[in-house]
C-alpha atoms as a PDB file:
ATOM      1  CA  UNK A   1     -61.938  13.139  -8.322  1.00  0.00           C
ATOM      2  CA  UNK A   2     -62.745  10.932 -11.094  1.00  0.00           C
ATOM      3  CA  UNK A   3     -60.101   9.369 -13.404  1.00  0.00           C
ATOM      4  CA  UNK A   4     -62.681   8.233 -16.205  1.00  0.00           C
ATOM      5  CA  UNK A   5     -64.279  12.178 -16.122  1.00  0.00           C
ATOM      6  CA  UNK A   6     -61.868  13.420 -18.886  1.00  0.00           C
ATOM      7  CA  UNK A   7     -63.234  16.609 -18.863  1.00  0.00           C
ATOM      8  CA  UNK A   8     -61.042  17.010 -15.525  1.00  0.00           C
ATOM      9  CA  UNK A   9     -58.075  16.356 -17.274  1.00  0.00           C
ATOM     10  CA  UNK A  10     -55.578  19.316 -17.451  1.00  0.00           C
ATOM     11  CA  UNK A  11     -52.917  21.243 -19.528  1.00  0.00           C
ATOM     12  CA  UNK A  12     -52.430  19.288 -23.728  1.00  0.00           C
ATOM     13  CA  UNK A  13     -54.661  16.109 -22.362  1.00  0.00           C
ATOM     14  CA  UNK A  14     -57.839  18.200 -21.054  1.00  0.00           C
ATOM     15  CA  UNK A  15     -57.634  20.180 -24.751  1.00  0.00           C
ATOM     16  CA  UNK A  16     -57.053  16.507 -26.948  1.00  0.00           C
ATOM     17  CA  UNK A  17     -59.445  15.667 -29.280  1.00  0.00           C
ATOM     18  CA  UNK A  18     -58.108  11.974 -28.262  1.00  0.00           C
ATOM     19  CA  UNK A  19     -58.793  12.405 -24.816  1.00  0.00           C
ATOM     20  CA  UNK A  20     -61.952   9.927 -24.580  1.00  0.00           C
ATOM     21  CA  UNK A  21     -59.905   7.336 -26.496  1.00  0.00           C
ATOM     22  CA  UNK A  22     -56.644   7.660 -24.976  1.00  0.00           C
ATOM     23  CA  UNK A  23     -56.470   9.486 -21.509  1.00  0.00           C
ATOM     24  CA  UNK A  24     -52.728   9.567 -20.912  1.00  0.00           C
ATOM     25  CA  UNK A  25     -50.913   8.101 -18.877  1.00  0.00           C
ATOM     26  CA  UNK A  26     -52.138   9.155 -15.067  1.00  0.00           C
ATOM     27  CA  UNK A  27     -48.940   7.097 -13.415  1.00  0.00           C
ATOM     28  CA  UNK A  28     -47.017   9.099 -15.362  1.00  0.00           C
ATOM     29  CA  UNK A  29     -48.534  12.616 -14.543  1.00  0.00           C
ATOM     30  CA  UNK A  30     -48.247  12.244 -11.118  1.00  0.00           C
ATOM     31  CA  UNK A  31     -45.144  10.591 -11.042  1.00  0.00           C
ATOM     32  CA  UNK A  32     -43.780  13.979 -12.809  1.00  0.00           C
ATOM     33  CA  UNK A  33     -45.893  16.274 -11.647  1.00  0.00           C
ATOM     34  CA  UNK A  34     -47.976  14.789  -8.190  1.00  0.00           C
ATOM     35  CA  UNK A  35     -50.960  15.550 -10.099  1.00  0.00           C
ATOM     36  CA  UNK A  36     -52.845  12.617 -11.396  1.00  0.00           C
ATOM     37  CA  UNK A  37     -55.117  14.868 -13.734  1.00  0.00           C
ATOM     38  CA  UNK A  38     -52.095  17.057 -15.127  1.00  0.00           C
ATOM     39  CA  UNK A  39     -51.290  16.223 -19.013  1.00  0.00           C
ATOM     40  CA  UNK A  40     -49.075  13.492 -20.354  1.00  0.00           C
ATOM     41  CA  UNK A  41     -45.134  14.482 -20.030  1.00  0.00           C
ATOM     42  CA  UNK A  42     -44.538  12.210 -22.601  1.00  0.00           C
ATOM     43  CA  UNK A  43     -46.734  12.893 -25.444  1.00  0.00           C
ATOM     44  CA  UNK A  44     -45.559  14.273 -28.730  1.00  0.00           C
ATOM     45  CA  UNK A  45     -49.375  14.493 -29.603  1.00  0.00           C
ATOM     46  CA  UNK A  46     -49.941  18.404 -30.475  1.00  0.00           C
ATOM     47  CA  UNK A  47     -53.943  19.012 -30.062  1.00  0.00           C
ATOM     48  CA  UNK A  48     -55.295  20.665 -32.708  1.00  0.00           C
ATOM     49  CA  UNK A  49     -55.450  24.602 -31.757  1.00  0.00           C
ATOM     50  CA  UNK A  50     -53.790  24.047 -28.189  1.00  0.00           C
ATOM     51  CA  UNK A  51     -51.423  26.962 -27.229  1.00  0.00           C
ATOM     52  CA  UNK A  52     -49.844  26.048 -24.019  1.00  0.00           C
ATOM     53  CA  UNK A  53     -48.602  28.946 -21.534  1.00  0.00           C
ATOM     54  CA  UNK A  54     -44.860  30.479 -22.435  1.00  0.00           C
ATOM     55  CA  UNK A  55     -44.193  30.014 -19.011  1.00  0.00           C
ATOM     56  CA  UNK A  56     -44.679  26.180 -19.219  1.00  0.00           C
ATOM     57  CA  UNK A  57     -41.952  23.751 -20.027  1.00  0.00           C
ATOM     58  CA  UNK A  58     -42.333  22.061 -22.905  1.00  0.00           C
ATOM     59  CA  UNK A  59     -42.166  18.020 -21.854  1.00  0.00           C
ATOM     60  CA  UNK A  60     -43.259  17.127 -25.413  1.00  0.00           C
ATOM     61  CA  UNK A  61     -40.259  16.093 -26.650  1.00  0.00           C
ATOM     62  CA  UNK A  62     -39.129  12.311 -27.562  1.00  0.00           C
ATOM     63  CA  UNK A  63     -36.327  12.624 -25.410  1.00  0.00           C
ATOM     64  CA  UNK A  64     -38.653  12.836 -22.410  1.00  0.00           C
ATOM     65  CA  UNK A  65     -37.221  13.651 -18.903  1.00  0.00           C
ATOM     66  CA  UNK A  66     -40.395  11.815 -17.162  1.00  0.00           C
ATOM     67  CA  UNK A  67     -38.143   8.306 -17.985  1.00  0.00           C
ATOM     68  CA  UNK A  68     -35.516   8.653 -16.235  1.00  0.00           C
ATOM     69  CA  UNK A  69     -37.260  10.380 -13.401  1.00  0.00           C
ATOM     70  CA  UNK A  70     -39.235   7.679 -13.594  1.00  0.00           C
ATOM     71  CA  UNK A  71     -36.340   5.051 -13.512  1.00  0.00           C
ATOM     72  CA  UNK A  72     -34.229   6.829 -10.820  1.00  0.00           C
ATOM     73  CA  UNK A  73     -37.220   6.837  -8.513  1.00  0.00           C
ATOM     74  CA  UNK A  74     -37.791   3.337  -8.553  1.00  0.00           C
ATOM     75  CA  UNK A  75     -33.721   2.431  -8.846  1.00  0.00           C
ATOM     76  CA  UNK A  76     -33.985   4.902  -5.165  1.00  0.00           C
ATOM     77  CA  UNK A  77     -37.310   2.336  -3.948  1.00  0.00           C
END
């Protein structure tokens, strides 16, 4: 796997027009999601013309759960 190949990224990051500039945060993605190459749970960035899945939960929001997960994993370390 290769972390600088962002055409491996997945889900809102993999469809960014951003994604060469900005990436995402990968600590965060796996943190959340145990996937280093999954999207950003904390980015309110909409990509132009991306339609995620109905079935997927929306982690777009400001109010981002990824924080506190986050925060109680490392308050558990």
């Amino acid at each position: 796997m290769k972390l600088r190949d962002s055409d491996q990224l997945h889900g809102k990051c993999g469809a960014c027009e951003f994604r060469n500039i900005c990436g995402g945060s990968r600590a965060r993605a796996y943190a959340v999601t145990g996937d280093v190459m999954a999207e950003e749970p904390c980015c309110i960035y909409e990509p132009r013309g991306y339609h995620p899945d109905a079935n997927q939960k929306d982690t777009s929001s400001p109010g981002c759960e990824a924080h506190n997960l986050i925060q109680v994993e490392v308050a558990h370390s």
